[in-house]
C-alpha atoms as a PDB file:
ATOM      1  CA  UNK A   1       0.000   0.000   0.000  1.00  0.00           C
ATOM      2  CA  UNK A   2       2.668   2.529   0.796  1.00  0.00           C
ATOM      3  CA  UNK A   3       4.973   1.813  -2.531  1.00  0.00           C
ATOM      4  CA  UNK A   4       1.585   2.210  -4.026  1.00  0.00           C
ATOM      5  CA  UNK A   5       0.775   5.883  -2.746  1.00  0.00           C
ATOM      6  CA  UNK A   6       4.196   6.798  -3.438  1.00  0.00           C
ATOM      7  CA  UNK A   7       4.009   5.782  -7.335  1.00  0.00           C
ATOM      8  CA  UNK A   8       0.853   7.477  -7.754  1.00  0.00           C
ATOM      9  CA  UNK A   9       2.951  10.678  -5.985  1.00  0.00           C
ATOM     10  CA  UNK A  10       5.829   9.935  -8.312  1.00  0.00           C
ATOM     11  CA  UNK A  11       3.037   9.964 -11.265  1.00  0.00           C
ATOM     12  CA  UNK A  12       1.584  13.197 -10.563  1.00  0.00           C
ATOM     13  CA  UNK A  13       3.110  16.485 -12.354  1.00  0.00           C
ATOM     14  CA  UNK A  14       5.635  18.325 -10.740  1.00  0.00           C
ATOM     15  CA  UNK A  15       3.755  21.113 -10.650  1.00  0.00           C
ATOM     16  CA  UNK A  16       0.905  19.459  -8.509  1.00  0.00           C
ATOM     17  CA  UNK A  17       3.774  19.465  -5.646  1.00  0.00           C
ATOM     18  CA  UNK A  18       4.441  23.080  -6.602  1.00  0.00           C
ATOM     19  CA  UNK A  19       0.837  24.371  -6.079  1.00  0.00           C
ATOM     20  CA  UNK A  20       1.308  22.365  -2.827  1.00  0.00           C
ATOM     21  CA  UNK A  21       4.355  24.610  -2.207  1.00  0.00           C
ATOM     22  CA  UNK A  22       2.344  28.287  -3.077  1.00  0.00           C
ATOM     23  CA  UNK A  23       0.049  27.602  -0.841  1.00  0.00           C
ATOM     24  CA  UNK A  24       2.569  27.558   2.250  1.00  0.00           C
ATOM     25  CA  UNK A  25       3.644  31.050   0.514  1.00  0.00           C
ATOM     26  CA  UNK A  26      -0.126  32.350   0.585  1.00  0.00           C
ATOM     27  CA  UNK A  27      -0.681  31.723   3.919  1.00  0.00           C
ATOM     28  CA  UNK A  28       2.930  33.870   5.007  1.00  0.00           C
ATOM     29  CA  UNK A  29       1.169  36.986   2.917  1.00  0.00           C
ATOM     30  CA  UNK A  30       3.178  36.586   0.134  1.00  0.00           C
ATOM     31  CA  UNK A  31       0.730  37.220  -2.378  1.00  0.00           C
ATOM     32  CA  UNK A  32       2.485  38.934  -5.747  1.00  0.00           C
ATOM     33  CA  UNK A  33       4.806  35.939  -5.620  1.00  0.00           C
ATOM     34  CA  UNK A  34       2.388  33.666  -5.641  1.00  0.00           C
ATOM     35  CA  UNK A  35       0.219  34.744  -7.935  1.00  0.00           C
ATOM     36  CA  UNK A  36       3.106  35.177 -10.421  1.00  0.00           C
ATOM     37  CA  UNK A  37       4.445  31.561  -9.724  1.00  0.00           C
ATOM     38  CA  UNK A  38       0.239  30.111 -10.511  1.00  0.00           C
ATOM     39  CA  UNK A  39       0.226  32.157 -13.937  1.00  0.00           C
ATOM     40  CA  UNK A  40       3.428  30.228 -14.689  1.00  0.00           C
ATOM     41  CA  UNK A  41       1.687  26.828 -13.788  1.00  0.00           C
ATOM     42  CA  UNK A  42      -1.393  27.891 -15.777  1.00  0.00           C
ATOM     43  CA  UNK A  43       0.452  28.484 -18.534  1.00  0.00           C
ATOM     44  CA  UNK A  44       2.659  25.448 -18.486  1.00  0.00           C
ATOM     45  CA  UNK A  45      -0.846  23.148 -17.660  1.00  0.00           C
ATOM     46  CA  UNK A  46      -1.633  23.101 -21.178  1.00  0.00           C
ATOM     47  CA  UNK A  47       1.634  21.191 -21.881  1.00  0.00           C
ATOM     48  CA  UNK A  48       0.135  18.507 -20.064  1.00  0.00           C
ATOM     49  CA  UNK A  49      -0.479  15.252 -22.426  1.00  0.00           C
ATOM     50  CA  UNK A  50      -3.185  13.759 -19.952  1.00  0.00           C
ATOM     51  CA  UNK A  51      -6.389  15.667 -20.055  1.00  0.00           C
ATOM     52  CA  UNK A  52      -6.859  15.008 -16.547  1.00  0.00           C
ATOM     53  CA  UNK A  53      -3.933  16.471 -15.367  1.00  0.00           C
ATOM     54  CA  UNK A  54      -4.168  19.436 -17.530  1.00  0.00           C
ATOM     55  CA  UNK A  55      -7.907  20.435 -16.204  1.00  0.00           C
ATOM     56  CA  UNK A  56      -6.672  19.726 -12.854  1.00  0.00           C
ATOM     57  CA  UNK A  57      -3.441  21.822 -12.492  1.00  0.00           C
ATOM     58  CA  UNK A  58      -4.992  24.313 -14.471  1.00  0.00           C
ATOM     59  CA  UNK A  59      -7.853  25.129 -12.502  1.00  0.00           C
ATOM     60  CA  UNK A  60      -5.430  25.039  -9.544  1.00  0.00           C
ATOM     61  CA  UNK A  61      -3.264  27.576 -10.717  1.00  0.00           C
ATOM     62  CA  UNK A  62      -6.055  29.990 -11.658  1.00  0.00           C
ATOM     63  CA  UNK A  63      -7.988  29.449  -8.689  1.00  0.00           C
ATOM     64  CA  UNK A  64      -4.760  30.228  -6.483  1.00  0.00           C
ATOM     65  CA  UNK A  65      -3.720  33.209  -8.602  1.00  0.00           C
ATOM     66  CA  UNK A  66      -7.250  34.843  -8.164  1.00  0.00           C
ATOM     67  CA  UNK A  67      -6.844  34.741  -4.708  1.00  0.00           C
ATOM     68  CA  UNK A  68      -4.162  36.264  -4.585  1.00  0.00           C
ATOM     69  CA  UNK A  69      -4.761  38.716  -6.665  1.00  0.00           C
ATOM     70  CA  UNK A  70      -8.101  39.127  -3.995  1.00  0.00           C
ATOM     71  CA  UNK A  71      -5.858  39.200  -1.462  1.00  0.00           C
ATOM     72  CA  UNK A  72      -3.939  42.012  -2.295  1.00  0.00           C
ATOM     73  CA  UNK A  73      -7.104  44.207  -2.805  1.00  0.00           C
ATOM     74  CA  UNK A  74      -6.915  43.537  -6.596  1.00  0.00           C
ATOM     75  CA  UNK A  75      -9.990  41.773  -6.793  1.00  0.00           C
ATOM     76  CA  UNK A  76     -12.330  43.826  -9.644  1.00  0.00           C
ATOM     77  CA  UNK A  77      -9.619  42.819 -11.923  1.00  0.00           C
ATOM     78  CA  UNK A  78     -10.114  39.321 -11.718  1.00  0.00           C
ATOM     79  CA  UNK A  79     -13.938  39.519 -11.227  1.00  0.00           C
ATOM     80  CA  UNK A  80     -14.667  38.394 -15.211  1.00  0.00           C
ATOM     81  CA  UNK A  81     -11.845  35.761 -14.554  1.00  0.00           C
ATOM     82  CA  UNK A  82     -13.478  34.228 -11.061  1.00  0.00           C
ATOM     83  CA  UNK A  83     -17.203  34.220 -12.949  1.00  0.00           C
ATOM     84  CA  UNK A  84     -15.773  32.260 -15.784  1.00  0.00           C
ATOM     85  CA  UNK A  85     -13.458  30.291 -13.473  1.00  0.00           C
ATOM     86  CA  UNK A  86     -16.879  29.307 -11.378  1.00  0.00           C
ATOM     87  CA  UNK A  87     -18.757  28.516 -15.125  1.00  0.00           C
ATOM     88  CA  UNK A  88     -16.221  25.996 -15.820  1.00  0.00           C
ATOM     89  CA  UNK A  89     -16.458  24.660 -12.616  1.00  0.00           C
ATOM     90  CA  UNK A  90     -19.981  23.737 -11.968  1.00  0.00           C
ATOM     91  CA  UNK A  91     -19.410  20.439 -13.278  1.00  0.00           C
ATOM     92  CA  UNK A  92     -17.071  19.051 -10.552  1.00  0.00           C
ATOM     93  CA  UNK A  93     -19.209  16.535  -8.769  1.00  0.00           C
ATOM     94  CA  UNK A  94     -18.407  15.372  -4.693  1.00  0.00           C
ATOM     95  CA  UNK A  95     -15.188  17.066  -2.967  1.00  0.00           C
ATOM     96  CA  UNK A  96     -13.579  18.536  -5.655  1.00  0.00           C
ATOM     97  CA  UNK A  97     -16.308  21.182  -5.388  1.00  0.00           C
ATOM     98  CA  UNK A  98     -14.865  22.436  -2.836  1.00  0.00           C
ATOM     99  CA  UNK A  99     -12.393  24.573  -5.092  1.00  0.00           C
ATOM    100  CA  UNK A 100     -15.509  26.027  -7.067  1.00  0.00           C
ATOM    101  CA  UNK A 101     -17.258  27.338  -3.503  1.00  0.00           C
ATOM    102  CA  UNK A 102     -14.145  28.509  -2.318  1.00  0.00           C
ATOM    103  CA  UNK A 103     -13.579  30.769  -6.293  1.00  0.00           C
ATOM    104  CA  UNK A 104     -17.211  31.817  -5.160  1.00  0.00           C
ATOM    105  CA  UNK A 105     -16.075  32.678  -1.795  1.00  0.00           C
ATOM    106  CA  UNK A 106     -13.345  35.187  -3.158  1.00  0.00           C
ATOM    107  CA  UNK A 107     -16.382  36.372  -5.788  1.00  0.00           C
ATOM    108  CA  UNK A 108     -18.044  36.957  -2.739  1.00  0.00           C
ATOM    109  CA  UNK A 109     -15.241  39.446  -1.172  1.00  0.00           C
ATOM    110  CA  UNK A 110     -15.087  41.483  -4.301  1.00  0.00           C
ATOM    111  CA  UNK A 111     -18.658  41.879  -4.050  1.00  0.00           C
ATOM    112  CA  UNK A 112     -18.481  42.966  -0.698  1.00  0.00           C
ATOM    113  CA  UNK A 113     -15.458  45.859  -1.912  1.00  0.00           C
ATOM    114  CA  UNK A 114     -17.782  46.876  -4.245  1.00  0.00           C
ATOM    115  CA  UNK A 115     -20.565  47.607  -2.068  1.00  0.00           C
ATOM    116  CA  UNK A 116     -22.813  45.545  -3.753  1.00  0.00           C
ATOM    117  CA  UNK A 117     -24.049  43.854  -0.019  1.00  0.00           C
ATOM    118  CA  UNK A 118     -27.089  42.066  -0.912  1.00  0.00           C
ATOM    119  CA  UNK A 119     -25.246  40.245  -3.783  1.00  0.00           C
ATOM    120  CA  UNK A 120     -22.919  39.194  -1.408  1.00  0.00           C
ATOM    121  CA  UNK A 121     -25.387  38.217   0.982  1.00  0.00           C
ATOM    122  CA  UNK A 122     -27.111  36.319  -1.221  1.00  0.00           C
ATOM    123  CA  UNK A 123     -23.731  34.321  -2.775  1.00  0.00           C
ATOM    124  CA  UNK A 124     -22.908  33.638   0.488  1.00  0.00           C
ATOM    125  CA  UNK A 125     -26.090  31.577   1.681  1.00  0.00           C
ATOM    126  CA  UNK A 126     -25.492  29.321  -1.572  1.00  0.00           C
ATOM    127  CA  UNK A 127     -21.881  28.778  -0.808  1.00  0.00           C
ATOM    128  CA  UNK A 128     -23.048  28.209   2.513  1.00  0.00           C
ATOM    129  CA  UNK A 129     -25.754  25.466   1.472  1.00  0.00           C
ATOM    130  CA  UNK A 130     -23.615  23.810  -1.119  1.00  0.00           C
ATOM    131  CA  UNK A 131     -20.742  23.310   1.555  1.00  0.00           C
ATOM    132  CA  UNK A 132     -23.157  21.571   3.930  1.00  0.00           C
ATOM    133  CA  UNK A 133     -24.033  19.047   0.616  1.00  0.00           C
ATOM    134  CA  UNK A 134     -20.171  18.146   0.927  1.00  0.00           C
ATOM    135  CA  UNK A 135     -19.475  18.313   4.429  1.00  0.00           C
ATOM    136  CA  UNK A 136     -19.053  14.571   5.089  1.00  0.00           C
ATOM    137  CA  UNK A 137     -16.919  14.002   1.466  1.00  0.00           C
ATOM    138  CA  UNK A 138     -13.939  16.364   2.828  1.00  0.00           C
ATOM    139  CA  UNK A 139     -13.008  19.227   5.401  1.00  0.00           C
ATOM    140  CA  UNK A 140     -14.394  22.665   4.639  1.00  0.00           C
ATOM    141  CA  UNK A 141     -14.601  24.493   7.698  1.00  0.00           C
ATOM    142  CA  UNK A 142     -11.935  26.912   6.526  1.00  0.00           C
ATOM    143  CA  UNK A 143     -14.122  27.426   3.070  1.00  0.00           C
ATOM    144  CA  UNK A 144     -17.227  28.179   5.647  1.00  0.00           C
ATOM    145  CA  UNK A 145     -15.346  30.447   8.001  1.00  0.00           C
ATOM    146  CA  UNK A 146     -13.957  32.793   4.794  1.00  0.00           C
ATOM    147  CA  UNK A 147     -17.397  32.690   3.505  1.00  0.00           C
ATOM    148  CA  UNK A 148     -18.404  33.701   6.568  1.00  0.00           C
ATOM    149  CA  UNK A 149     -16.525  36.675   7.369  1.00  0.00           C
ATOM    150  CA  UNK A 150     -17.270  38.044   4.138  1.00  0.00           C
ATOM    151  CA  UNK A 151     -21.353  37.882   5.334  1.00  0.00           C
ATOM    152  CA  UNK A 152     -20.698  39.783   8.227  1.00  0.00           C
ATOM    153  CA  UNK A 153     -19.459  42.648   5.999  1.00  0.00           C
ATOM    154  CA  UNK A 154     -21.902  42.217   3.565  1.00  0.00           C
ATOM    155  CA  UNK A 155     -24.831  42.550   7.068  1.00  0.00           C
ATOM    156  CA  UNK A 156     -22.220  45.265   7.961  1.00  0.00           C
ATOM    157  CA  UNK A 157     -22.737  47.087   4.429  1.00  0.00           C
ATOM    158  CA  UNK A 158     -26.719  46.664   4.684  1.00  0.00           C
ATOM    159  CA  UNK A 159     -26.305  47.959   8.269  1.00  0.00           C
ATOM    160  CA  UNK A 160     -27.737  44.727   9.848  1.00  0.00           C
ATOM    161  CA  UNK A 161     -25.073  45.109  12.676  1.00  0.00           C
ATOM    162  CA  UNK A 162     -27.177  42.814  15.252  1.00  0.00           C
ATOM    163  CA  UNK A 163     -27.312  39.878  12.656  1.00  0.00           C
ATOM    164  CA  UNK A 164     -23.629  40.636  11.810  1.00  0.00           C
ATOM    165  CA  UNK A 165     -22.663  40.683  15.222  1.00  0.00           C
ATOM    166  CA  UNK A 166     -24.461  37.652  16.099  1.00  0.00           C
ATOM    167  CA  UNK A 167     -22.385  35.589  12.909  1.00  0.00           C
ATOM    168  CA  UNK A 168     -19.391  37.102  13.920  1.00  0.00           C
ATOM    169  CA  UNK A 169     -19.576  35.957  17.919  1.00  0.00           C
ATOM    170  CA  UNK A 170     -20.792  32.335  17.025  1.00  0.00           C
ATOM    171  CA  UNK A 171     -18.110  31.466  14.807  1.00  0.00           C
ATOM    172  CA  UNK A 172     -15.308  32.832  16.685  1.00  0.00           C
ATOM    173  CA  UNK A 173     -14.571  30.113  19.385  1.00  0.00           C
ATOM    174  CA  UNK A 174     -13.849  27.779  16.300  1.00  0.00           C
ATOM    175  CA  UNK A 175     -11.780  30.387  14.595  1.00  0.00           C
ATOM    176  CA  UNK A 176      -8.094  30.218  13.772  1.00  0.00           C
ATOM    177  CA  UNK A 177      -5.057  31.944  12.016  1.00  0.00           C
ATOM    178  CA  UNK A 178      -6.460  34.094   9.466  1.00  0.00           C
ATOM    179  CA  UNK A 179     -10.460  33.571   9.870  1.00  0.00           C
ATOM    180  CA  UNK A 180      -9.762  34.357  13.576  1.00  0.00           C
ATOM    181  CA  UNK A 181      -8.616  38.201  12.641  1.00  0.00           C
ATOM    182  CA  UNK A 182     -10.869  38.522  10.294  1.00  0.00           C
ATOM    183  CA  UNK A 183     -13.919  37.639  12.431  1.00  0.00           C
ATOM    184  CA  UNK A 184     -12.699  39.559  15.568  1.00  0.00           C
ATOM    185  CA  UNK A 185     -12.344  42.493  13.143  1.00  0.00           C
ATOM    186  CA  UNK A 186     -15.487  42.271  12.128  1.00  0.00           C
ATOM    187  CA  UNK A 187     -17.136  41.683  15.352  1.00  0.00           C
ATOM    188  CA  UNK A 188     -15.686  45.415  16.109  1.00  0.00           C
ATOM    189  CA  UNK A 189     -17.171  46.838  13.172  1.00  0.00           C
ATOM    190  CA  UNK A 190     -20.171  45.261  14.251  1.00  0.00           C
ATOM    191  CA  UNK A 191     -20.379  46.736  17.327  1.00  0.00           C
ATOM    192  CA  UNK A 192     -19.752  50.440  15.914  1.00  0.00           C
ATOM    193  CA  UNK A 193     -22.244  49.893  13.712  1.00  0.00           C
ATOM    194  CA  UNK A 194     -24.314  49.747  16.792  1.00  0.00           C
ATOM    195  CA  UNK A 195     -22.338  52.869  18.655  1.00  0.00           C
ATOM    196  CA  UNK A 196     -21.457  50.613  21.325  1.00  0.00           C
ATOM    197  CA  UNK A 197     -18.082  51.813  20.983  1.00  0.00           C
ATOM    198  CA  UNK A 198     -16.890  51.282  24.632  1.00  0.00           C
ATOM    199  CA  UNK A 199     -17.513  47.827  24.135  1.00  0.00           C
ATOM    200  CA  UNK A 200     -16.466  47.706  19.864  1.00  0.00           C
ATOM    201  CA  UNK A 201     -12.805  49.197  21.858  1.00  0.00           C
ATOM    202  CA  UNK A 202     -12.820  46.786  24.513  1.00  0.00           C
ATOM    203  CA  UNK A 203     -12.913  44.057  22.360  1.00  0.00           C
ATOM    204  CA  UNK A 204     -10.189  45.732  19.774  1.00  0.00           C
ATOM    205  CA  UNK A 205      -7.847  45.400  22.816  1.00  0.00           C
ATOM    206  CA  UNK A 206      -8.884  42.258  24.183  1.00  0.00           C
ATOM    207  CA  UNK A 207      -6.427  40.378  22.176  1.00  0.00           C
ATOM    208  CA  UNK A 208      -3.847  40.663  19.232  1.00  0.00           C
ATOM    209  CA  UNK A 209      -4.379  38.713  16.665  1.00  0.00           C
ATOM    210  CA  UNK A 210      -2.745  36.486  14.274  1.00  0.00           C
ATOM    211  CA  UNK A 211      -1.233  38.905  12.009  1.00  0.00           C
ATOM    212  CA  UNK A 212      -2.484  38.550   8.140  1.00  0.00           C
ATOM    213  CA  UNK A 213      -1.147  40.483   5.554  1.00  0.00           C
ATOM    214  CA  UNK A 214      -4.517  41.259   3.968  1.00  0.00           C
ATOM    215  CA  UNK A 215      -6.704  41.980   7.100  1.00  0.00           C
ATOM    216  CA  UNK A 216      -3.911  45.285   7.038  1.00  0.00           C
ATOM    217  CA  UNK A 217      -5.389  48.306   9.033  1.00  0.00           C
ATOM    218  CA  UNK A 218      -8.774  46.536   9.335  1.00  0.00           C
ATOM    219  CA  UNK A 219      -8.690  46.222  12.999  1.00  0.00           C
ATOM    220  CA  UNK A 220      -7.288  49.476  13.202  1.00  0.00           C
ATOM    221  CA  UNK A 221      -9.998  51.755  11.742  1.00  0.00           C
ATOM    222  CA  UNK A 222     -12.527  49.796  13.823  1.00  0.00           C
ATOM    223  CA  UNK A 223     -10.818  50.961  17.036  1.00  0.00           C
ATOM    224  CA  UNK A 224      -9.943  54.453  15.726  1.00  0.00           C
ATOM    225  CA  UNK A 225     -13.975  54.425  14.975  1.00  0.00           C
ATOM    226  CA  UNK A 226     -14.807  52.843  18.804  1.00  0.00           C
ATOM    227  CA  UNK A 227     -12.290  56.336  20.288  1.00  0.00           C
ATOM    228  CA  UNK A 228     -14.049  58.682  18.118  1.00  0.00           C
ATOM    229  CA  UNK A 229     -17.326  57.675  18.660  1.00  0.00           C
ATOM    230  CA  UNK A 230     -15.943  57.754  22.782  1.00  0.00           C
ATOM    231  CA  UNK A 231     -14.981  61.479  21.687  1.00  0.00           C
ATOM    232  CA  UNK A 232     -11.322  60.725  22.253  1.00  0.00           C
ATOM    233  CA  UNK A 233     -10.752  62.543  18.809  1.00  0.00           C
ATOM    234  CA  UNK A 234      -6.591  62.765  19.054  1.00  0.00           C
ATOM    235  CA  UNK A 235      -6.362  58.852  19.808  1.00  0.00           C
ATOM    236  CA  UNK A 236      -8.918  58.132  16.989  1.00  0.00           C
ATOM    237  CA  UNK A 237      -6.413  60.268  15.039  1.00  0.00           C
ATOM    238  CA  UNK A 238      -3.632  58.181  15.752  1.00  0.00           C
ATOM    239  CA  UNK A 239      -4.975  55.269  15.400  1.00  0.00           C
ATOM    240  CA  UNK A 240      -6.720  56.141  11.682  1.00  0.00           C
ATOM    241  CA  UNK A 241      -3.105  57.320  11.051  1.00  0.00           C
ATOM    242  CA  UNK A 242      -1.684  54.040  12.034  1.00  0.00           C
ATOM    243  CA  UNK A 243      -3.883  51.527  10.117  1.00  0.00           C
ATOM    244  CA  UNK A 244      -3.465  54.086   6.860  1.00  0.00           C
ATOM    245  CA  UNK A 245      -0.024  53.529   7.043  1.00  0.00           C
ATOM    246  CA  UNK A 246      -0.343  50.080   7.293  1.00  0.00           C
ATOM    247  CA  UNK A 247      -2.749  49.737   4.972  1.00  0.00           C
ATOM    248  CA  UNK A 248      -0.180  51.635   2.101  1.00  0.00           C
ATOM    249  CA  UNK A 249       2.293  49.622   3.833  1.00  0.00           C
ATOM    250  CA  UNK A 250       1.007  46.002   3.011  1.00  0.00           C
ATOM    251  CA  UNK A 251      -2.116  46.067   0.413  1.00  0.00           C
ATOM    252  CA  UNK A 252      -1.688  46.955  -3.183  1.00  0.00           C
ATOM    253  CA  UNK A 253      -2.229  50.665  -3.947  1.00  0.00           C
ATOM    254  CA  UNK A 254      -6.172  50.236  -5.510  1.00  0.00           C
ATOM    255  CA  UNK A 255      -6.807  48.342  -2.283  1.00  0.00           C
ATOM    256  CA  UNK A 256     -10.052  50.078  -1.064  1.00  0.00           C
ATOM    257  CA  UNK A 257      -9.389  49.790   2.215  1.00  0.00           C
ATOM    258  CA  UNK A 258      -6.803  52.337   1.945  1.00  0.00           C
ATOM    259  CA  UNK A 259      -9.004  54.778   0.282  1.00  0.00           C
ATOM    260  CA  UNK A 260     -11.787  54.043   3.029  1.00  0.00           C
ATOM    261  CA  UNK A 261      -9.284  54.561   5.589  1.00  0.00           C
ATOM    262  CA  UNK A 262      -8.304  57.794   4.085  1.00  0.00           C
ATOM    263  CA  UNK A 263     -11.578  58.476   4.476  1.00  0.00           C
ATOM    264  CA  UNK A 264     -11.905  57.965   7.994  1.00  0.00           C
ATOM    265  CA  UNK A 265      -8.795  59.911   8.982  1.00  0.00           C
ATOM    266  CA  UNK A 266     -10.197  62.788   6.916  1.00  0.00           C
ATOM    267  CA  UNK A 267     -13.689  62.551   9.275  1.00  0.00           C
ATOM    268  CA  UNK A 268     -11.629  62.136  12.378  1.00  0.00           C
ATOM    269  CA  UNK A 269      -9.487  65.651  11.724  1.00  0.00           C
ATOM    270  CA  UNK A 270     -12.702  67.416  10.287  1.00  0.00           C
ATOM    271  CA  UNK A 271     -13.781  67.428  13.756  1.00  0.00           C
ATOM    272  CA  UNK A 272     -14.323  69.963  15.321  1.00  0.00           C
ATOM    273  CA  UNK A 273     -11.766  70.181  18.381  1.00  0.00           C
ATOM    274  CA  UNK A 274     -13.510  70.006  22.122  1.00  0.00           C
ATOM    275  CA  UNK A 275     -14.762  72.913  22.977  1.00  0.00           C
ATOM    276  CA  UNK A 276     -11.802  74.642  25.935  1.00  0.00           C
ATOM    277  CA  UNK A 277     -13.912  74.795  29.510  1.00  0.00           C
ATOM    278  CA  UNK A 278     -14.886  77.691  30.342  1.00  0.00           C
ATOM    279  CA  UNK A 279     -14.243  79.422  33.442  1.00  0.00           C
ATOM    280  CA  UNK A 280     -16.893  78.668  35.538  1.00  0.00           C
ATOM    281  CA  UNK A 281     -16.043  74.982  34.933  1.00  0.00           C
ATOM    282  CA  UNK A 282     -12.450  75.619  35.253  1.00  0.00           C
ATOM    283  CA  UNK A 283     -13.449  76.711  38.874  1.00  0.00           C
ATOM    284  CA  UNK A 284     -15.633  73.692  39.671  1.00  0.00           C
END
């Protein structure tokens, strides 16, 4: 049995293995290389004399280089590529759709940086019913945890901050790595969204998380949004200031979060400063 697994390894293309290898690369943030590297495996799946193989690493390589490409806030770009990516991949029967939920998934995100909400609301339920049809042919809960991140922003974006919250909180215990930023993150937003922003900062601080490259600045603006709400305008300053710079620091230049946190620092200084006390206060 085990010379037989390792001549079916030995069988595979090399660049199977290498898709194995970009994904280690994804997860460290290091998303232009890695997109790159899948463009070069795309291209070379075509050389491929088994059709198998060539459908297979293909769809691999373009599924990987989208999200990438998502990743670093380059998503509209790749929007025509994802919808013809999912056409081509409503065939796959059993586990293998797992890779045509999770293309959805990143659809999903560049819905959400569109604004288009109730689009992504509504791709999100699918993704979420066609995962349960698989559940028991292979492991998804990192598909369902993406997928469901991106629905709290989308309830964010409709302003359905209760519902959002109430994702957000009953996911996190079962969180990790990257889904376990991006749902704490959210579950601040949430909370603003509400103006409970003594509670929105107490969470911000409660813990650090796992630091990923594309959450950059996220958790950042929600807690300079939770201080100015608390009218603690200078530390909302600095802390917009902060997550713009890492924002232009990590993401790719068209990333909207960078223009959105712009945005917020601009709000923040177009405050009007407190008011000085006046005499008879100074006096007590």
């Amino acid at each position: 049995m085990k010379i037989a697994r390792v001549i079916r390894r030995r069988r595979r293309p090399r660049d199977v293995a290498a898709l194995e290898r970009l994904l280690e690369l994804y997860r460290d943030g290091e998303y232009e290389e890695v997109e790159a590297r899948a463009r070069a495996i795309e291209a070379r799946a075509g050389r491929l004399r088994k059709r198998a193989w060539r459908l297979a690493v293909g769809w691999g390589a373009r599924s990987l280089a989208t999200a990438a490409a998502c990743a670093q806030g380059r998503g509209t770009r790749v929007l025509a590529e994802l919808e013809s990516l999912t056409t081509e991949l409503e065939g796959m029967t059993g586990s293998g759709r797992a890779m045509l939920l999770m293309v959805r998934s990143n659809r999903m995100l560049v819905l959400n940086s569109q604004r288009r909400y109730a689009e992504a609301e509504a791709e999100g339920l699918d993704i979420l019913r066609g995962l349960t049809r698989i559940k028991h042919l292979a492991s998804v809960s990192h598909i369902e945890l993406c997928v469901l991140d991106n629905l709290v922003d989308a309830l964010c974006g409709q302003e359905r901050h209760e519902e959002a919250e109430a994702v957000a909180r009953g996911n996190l215990p079962r969180a990790e790595g990257g889904t376990l930023a991006a749902l704490h993150s959210g579950l601040v937003i949430s909370l603003n969204g509400q103006g409970r922003y003594q509670e929105a900062l107490t969470e911000a601080r409660r813990f650090v998380p796992p630091r990923d490259r594309s959450l950059s600045g996220r958790l950042g603006m929600g807690t300079a949004v939770a201080l100015r709400g608390l009218g603690r305008r200078s530390e909302a300053e600095a802390a917009a200031r902060e997550a713009l710079e890492d924002c232009e620091r990590s993401l790719y230049p068209d990333h909207p979060r960078i223009r959105e946190a712009r945005e917020l620092l601009a709000r923040i200084t177009a405050d009007d400063p407190p008011a000085p006390p006046t005499e008879e206060a100074a006096r007590g």
